[in-house]
PDB file of N, CA and C in Angstrom:
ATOM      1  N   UNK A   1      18.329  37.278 -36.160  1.00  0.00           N
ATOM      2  CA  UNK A   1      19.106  36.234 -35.523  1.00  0.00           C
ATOM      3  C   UNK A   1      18.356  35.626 -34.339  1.00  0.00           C
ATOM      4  N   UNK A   2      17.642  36.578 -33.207  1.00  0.00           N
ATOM      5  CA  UNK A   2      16.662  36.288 -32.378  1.00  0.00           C
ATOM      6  C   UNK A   2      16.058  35.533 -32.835  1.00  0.00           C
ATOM      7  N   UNK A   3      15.047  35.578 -33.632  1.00  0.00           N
ATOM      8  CA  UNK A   3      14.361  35.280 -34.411  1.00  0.00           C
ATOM      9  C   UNK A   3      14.469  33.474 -34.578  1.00  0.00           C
ATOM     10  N   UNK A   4      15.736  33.781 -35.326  1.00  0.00           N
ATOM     11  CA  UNK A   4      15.744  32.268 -36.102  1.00  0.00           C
ATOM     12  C   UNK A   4      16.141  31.205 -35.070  1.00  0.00           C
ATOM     13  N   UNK A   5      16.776  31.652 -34.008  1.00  0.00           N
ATOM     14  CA  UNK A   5      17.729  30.841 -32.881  1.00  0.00           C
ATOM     15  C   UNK A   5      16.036  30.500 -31.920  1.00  0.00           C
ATOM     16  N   UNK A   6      14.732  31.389 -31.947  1.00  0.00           N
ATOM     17  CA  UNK A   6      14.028  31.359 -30.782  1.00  0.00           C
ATOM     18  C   UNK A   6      13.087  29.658 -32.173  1.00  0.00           C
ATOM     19  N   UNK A   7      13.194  29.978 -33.381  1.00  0.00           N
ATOM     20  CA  UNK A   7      12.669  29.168 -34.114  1.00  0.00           C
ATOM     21  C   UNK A   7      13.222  27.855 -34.206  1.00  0.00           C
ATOM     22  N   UNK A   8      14.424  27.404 -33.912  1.00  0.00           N
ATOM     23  CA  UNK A   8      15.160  26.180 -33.848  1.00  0.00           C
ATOM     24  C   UNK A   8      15.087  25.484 -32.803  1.00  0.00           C
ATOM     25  N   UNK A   9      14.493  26.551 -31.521  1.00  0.00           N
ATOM     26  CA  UNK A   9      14.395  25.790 -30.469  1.00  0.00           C
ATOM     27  C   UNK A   9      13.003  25.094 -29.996  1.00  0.00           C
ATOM     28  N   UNK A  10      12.311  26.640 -30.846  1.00  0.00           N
ATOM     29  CA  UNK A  10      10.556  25.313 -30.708  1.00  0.00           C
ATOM     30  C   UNK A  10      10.616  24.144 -31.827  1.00  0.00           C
ATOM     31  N   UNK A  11      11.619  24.230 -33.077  1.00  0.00           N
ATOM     32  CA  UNK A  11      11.468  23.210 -33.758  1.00  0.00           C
ATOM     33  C   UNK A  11      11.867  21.866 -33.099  1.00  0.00           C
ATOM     34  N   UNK A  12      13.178  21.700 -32.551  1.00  0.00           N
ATOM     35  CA  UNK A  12      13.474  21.138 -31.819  1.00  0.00           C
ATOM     36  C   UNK A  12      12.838  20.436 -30.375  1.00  0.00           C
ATOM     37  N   UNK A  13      12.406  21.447 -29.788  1.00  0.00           N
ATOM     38  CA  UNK A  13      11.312  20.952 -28.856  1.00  0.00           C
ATOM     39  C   UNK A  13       9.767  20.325 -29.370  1.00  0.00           C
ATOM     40  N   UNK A  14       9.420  20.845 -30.039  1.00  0.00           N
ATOM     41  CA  UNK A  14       8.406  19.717 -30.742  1.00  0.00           C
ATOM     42  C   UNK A  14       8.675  18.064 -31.877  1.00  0.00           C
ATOM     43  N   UNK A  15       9.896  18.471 -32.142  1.00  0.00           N
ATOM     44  CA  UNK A  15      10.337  17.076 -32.980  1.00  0.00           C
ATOM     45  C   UNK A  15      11.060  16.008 -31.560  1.00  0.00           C
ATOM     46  N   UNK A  16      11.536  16.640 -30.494  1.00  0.00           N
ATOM     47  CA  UNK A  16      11.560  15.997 -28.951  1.00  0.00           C
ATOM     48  C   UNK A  16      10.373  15.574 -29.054  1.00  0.00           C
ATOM     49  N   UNK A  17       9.262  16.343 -28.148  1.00  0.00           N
ATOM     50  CA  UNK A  17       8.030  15.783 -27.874  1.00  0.00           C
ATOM     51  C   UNK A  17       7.170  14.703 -28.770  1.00  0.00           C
ATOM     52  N   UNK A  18       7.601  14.856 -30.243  1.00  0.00           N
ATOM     53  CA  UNK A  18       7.303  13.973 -31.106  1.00  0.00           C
ATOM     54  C   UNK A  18       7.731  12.533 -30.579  1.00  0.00           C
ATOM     55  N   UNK A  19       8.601  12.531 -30.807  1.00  0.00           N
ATOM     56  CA  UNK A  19       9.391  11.142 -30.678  1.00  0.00           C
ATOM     57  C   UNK A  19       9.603  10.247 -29.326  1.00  0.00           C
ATOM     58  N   UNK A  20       9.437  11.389 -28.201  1.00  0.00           N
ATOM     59  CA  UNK A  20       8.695  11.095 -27.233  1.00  0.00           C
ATOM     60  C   UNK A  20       7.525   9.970 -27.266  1.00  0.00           C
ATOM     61  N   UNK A  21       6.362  10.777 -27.310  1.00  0.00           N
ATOM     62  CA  UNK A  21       5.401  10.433 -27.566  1.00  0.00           C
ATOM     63  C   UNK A  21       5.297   9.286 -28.604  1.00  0.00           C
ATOM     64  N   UNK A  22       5.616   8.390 -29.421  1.00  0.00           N
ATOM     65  CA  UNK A  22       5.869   7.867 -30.469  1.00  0.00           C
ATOM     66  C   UNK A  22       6.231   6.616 -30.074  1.00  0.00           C
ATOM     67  N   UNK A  23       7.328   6.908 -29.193  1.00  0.00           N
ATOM     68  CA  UNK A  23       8.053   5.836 -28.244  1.00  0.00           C
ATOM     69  C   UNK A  23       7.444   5.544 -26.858  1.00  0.00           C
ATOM     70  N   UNK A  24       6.398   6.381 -26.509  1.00  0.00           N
ATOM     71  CA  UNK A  24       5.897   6.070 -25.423  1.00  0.00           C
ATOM     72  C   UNK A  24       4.474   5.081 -25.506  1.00  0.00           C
ATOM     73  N   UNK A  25       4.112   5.652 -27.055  1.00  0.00           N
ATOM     74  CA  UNK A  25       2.637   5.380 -26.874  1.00  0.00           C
ATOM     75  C   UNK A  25       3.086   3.500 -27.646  1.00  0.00           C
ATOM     76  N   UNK A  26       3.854   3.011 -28.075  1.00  0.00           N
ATOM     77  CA  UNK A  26       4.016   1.942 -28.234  1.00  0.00           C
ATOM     78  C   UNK A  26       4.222   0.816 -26.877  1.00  0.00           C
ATOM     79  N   UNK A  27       5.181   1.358 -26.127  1.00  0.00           N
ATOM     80  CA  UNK A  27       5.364   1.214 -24.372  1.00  0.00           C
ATOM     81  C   UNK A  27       3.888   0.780 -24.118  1.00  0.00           C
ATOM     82  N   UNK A  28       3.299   1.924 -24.163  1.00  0.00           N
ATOM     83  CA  UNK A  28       1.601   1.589 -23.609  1.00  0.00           C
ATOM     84  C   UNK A  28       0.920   0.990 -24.720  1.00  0.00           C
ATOM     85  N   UNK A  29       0.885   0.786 -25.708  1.00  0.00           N
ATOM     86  CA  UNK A  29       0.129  -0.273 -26.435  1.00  0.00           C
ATOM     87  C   UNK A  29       0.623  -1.609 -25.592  1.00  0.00           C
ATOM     88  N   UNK A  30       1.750  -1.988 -25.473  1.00  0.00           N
ATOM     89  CA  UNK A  30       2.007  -3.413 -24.799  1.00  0.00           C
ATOM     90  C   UNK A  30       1.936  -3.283 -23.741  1.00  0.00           C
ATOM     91  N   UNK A  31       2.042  -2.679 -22.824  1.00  0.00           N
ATOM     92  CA  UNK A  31       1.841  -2.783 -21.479  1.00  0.00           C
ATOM     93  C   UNK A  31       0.443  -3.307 -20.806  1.00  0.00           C
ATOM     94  N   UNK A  32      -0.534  -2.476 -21.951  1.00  0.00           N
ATOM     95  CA  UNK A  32      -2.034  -2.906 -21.846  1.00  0.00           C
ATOM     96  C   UNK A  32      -2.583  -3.676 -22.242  1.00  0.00           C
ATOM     97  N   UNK A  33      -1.485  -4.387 -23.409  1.00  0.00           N
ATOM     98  CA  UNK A  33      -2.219  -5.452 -23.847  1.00  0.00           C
ATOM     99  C   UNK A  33      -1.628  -6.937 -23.058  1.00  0.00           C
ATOM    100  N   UNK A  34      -0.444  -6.341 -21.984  1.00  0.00           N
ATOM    101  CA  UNK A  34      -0.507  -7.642 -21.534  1.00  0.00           C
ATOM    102  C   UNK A  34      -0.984  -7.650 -20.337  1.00  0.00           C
ATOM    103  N   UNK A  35      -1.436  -6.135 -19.668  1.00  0.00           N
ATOM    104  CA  UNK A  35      -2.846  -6.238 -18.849  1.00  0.00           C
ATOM    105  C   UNK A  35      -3.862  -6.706 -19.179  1.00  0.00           C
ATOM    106  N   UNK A  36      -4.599  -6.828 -20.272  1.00  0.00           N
ATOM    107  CA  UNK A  36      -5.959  -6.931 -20.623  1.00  0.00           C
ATOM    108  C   UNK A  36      -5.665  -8.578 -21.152  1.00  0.00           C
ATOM    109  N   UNK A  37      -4.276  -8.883 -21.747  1.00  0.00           N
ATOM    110  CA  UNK A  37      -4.593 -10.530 -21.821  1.00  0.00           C
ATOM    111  C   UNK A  37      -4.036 -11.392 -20.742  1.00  0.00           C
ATOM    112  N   UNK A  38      -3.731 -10.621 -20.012  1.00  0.00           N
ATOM    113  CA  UNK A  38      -3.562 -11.559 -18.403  1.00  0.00           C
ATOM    114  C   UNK A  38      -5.185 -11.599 -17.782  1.00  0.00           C
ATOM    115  N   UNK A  39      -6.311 -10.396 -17.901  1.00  0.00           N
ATOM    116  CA  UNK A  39      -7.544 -10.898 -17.389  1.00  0.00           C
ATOM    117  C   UNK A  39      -8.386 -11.935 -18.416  1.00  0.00           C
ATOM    118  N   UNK A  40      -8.080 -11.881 -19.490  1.00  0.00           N
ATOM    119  CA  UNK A  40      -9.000 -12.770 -20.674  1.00  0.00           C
ATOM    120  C   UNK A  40      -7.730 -13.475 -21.666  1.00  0.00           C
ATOM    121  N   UNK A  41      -7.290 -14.361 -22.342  1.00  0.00           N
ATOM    122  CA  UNK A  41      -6.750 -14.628 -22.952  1.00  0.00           C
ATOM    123  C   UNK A  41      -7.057 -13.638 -24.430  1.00  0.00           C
ATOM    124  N   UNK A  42      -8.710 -14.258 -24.703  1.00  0.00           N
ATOM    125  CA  UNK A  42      -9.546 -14.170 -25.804  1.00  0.00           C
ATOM    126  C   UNK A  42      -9.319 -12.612 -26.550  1.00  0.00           C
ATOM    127  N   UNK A  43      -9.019 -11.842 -25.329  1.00  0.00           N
ATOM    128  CA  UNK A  43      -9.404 -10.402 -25.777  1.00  0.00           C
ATOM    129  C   UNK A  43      -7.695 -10.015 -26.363  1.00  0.00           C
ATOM    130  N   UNK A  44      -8.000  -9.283 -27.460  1.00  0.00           N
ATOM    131  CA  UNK A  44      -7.010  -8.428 -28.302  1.00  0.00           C
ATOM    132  C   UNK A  44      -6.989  -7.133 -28.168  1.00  0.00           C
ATOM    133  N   UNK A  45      -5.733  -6.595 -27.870  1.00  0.00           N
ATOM    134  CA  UNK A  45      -6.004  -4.868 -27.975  1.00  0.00           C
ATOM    135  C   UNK A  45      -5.386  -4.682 -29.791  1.00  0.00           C
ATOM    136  N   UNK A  46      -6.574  -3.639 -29.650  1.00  0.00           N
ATOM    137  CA  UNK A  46      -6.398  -3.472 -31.130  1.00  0.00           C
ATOM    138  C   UNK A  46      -6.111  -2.153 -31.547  1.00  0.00           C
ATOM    139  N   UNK A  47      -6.365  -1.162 -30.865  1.00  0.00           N
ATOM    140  CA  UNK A  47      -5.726   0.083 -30.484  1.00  0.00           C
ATOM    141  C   UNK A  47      -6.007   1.032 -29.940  1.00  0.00           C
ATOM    142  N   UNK A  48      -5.229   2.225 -29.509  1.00  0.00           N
ATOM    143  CA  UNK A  48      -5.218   2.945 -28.726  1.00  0.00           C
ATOM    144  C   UNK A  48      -5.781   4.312 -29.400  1.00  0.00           C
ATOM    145  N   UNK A  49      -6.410   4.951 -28.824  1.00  0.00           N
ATOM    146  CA  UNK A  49      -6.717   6.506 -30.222  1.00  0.00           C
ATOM    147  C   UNK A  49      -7.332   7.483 -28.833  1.00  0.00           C
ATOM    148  N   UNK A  50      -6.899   8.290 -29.902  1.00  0.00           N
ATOM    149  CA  UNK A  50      -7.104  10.328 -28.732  1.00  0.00           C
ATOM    150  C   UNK A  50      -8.444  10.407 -29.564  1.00  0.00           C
ATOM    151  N   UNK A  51      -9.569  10.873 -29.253  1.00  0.00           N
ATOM    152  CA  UNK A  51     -10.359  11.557 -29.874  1.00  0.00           C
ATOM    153  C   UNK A  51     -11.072  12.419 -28.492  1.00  0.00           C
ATOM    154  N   UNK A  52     -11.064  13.716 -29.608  1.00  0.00           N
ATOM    155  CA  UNK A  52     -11.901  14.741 -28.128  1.00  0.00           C
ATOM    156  C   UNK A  52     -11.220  15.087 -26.946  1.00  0.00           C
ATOM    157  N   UNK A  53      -9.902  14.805 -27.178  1.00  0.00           N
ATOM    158  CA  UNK A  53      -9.050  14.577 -26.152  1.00  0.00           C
ATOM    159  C   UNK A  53      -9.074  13.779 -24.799  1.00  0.00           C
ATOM    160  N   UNK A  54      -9.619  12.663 -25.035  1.00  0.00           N
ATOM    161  CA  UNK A  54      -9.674  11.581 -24.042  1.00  0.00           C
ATOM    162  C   UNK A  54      -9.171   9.880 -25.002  1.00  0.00           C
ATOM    163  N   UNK A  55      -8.318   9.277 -24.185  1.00  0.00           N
ATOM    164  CA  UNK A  55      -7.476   8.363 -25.112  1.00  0.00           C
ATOM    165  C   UNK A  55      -8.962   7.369 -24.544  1.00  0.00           C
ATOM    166  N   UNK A  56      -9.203   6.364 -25.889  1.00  0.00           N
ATOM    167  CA  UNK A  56      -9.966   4.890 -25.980  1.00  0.00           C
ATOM    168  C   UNK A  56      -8.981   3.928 -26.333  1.00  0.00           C
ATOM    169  N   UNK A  57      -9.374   2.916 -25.097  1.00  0.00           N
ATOM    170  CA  UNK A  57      -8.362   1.869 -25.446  1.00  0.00           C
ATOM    171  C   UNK A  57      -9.795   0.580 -25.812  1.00  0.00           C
ATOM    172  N   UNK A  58      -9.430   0.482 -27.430  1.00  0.00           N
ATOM    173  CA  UNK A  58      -9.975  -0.494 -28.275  1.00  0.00           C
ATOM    174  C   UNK A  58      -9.533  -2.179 -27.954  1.00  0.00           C
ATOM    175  N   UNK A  59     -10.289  -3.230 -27.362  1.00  0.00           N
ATOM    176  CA  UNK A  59     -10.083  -4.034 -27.351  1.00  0.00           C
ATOM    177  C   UNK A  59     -11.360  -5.347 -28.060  1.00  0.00           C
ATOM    178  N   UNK A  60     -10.625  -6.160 -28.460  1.00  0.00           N
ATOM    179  CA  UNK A  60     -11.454  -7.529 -30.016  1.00  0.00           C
ATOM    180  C   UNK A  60     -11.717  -8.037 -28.341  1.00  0.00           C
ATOM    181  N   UNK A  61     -13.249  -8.513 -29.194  1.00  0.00           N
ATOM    182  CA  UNK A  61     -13.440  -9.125 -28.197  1.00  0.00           C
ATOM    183  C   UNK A  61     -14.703 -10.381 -29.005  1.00  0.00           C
ATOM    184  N   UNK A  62     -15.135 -11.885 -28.667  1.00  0.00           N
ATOM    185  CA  UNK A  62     -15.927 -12.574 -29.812  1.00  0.00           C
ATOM    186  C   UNK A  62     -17.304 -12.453 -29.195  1.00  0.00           C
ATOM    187  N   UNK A  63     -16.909 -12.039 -27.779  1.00  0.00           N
ATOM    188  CA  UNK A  63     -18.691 -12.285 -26.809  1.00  0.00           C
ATOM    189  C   UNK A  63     -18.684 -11.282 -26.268  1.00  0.00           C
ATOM    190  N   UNK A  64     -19.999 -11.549 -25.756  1.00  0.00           N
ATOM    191  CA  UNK A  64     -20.657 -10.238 -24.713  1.00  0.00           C
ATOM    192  C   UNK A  64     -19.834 -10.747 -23.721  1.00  0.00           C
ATOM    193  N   UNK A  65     -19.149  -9.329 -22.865  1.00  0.00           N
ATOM    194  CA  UNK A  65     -18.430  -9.053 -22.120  1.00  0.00           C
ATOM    195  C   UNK A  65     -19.019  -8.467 -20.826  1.00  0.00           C
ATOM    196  N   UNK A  66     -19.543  -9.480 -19.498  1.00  0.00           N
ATOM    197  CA  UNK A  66     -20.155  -9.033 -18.267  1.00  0.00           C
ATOM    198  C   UNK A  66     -19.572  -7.481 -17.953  1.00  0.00           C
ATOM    199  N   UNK A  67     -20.410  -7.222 -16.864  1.00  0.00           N
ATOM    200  CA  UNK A  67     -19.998  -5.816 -16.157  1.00  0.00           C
ATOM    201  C   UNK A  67     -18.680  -6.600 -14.923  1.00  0.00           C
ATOM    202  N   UNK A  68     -19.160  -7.629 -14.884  1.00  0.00           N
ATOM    203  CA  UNK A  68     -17.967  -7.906 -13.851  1.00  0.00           C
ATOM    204  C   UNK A  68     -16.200  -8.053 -14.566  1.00  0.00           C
ATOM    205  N   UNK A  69     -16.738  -8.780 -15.842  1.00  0.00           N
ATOM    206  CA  UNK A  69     -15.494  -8.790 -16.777  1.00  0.00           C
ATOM    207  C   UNK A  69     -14.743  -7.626 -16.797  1.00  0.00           C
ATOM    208  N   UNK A  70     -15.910  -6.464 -17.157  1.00  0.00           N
ATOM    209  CA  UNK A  70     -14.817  -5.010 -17.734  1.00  0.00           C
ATOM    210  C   UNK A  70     -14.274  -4.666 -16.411  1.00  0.00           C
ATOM    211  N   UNK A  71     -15.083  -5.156 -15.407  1.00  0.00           N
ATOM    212  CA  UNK A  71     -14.296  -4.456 -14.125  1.00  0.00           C
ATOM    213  C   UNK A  71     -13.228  -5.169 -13.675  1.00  0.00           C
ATOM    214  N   UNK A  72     -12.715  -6.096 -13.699  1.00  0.00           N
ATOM    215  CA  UNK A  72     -11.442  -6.495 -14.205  1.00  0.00           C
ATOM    216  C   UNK A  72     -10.382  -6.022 -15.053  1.00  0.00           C
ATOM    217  N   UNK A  73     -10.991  -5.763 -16.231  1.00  0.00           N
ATOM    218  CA  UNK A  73      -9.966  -5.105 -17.651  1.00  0.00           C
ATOM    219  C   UNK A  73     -10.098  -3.274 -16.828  1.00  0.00           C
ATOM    220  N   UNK A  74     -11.139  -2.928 -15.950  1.00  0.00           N
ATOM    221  CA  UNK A  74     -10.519  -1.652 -15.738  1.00  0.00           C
ATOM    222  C   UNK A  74      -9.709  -1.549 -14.458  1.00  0.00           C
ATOM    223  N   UNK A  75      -9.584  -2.358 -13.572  1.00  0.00           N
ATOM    224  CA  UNK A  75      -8.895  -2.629 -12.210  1.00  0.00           C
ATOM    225  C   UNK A  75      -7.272  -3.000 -13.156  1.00  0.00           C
ATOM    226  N   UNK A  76      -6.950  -3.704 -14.114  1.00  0.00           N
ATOM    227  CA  UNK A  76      -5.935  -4.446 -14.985  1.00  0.00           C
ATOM    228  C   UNK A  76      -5.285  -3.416 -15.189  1.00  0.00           C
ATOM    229  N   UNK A  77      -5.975  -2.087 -15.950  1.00  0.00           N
ATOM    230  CA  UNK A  77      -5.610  -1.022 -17.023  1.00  0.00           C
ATOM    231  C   UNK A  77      -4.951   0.351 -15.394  1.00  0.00           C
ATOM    232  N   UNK A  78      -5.932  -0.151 -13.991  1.00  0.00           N
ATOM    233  CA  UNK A  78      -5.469   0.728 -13.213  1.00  0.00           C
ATOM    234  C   UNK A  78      -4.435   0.368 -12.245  1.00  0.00           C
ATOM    235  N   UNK A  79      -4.102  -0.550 -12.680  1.00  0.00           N
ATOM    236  CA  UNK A  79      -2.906  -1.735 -11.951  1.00  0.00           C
ATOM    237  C   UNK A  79      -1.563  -1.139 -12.604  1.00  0.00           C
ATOM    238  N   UNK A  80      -2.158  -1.128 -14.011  1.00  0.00           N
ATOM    239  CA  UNK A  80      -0.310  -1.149 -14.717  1.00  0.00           C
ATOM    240  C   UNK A  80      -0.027   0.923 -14.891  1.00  0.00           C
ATOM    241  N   UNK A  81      -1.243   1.091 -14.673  1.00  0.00           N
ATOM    242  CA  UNK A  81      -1.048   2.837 -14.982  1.00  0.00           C
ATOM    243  C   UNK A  81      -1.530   3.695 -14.496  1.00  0.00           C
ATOM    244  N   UNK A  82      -2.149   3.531 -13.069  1.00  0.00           N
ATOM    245  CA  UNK A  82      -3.015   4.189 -12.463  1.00  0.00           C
ATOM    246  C   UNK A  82      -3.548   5.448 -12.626  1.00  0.00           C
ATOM    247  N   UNK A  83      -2.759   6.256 -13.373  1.00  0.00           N
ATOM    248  CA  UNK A  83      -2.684   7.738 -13.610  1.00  0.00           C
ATOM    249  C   UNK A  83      -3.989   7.842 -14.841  1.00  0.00           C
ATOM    250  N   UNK A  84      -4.100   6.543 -15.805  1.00  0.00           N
ATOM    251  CA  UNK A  84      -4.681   6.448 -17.361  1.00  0.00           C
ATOM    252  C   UNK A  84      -6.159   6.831 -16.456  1.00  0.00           C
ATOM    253  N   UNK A  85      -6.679   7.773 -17.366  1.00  0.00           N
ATOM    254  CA  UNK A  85      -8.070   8.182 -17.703  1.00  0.00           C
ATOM    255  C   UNK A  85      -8.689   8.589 -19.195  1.00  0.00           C
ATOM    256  N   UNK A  86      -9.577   7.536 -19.525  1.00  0.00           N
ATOM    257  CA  UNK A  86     -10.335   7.726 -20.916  1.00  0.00           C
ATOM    258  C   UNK A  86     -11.216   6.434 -20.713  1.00  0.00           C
ATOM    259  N   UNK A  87     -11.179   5.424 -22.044  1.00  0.00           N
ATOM    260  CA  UNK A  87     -12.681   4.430 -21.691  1.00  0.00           C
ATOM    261  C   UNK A  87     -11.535   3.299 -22.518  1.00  0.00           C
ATOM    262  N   UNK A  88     -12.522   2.313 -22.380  1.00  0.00           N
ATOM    263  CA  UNK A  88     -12.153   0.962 -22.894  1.00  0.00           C
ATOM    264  C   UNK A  88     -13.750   0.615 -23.507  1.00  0.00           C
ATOM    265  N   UNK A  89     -13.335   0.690 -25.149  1.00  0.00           N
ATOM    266  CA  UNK A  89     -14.496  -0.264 -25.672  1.00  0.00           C
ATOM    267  C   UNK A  89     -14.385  -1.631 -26.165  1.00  0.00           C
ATOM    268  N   UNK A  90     -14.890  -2.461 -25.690  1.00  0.00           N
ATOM    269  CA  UNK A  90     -15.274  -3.872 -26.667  1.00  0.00           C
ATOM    270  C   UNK A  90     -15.735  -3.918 -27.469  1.00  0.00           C
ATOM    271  N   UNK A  91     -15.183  -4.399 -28.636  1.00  0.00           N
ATOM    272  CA  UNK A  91     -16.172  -4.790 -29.923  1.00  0.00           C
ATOM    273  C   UNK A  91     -16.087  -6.325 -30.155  1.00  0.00           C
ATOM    274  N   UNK A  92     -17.174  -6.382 -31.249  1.00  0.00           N
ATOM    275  CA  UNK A  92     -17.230  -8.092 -31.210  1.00  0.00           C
ATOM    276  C   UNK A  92     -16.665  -7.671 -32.457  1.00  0.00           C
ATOM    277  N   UNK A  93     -15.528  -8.478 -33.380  1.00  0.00           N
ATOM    278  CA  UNK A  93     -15.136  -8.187 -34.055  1.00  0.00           C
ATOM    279  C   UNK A  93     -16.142  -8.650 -35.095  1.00  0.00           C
ATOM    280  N   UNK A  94     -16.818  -9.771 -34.998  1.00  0.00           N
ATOM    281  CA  UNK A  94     -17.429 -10.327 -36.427  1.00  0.00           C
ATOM    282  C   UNK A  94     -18.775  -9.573 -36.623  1.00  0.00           C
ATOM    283  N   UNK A  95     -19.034  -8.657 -35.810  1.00  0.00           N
ATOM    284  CA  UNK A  95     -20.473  -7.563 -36.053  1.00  0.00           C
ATOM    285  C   UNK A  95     -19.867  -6.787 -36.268  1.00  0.00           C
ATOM    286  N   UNK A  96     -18.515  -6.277 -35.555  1.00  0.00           N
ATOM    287  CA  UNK A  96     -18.357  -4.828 -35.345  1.00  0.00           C
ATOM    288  C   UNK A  96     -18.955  -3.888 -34.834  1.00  0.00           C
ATOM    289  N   UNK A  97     -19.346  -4.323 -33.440  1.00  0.00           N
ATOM    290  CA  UNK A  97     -20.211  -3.747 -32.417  1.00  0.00           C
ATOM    291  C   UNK A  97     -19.728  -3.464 -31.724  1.00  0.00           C
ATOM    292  N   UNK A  98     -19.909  -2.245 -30.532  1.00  0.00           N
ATOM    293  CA  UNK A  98     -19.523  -2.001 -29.151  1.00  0.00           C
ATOM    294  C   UNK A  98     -20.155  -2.890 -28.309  1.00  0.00           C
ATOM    295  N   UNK A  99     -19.879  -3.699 -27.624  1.00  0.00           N
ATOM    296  CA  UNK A  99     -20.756  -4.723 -27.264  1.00  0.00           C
ATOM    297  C   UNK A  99     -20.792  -3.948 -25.363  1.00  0.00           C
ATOM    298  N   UNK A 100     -19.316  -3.182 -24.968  1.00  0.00           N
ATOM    299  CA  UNK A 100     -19.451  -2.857 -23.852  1.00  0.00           C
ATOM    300  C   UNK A 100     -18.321  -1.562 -23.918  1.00  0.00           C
ATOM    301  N   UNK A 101     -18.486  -0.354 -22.745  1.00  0.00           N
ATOM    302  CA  UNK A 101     -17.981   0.600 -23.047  1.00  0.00           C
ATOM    303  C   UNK A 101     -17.598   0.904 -21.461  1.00  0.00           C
ATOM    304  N   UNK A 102     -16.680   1.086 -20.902  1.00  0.00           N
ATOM    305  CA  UNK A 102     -15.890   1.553 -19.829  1.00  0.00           C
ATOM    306  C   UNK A 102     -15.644   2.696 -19.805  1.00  0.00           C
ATOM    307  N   UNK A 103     -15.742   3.519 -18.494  1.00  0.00           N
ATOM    308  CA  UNK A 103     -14.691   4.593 -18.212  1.00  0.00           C
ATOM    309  C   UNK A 103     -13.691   4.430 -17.378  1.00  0.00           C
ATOM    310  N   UNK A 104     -13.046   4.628 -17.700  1.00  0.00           N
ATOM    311  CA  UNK A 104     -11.318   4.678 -16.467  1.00  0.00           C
ATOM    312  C   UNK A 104     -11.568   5.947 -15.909  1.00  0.00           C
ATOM    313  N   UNK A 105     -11.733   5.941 -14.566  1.00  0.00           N
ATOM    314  CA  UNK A 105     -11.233   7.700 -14.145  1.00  0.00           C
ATOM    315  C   UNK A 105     -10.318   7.558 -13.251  1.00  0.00           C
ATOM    316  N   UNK A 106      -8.831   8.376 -13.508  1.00  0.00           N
ATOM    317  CA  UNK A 106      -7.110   7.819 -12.750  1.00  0.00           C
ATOM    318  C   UNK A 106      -7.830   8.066 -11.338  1.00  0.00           C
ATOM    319  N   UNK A 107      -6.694   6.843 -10.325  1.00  0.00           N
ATOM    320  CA  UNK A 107      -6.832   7.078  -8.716  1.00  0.00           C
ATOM    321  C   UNK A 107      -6.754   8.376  -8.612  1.00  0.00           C
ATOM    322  N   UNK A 108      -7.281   9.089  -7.636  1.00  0.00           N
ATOM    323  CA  UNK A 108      -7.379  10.300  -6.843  1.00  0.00           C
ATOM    324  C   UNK A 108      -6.150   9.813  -5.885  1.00  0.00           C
ATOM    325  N   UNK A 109      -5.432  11.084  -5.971  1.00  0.00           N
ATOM    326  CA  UNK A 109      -3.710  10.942  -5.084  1.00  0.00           C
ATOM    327  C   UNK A 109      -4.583  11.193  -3.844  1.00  0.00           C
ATOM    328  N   UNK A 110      -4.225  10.840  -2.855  1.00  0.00           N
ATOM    329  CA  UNK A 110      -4.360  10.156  -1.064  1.00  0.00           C
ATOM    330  C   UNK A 110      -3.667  11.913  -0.280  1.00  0.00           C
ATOM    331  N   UNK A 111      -4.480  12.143   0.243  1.00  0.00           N
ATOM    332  CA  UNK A 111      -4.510  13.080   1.031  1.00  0.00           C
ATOM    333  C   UNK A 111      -4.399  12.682   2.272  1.00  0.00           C
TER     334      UNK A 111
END
């Protein structure tokens, strides 16, 4: 009975955290993409992905993208979420190139 009652509750707590997460990570697909098209019109977020356990936020992009540009799209990305740490790559969509690659590392909380 232990048993099955201690099993309903991690089931439960992980089909929570599921749906959580599910509903959150859509939240942050738009949130960033209307950070990143308030600094460029041009640029598309195209998606968001965990690998290695650090999230990449994928954004279309048709040109080479300055160092001053991304530092914009990463000041944008630390505007709406300050906490986000992982990278932002550009691709040109019609090569399918990384044309430029960012790291986000979140504000350091103020001592």
């Amino acid at each position: 009975m232990r048993k099955s009652i201690y099993l309903l509750m991690v089931v439960s707590l992980l089909a929570g955290v599921t749906f959580v997460g599910c509903e959150s990570g859509d939240d942050m697909e738009s949130k960033f993409a209307k950070a990143l098209s308030d600094v460029n019109k041009d640029w598309q977020l195209y998606e968001i992905v965990k690998s290695r356990g650090a999230l990449t936020i994928k954004v279309e992009v048709t040109s080479i993208i300055s160092f001053k540009e991304a530092q914009k799209a990463v000041a944008a990305i630390h505007k709406s979420d300050p906490k986000f740490a992982g990278y932002i790559d550009f691709f040109d969509s019609r090569t399918s190139t990384v044309v430029r690659k960012m790291e986000i590392i979140p504000d350091s909380p103020s001592t």
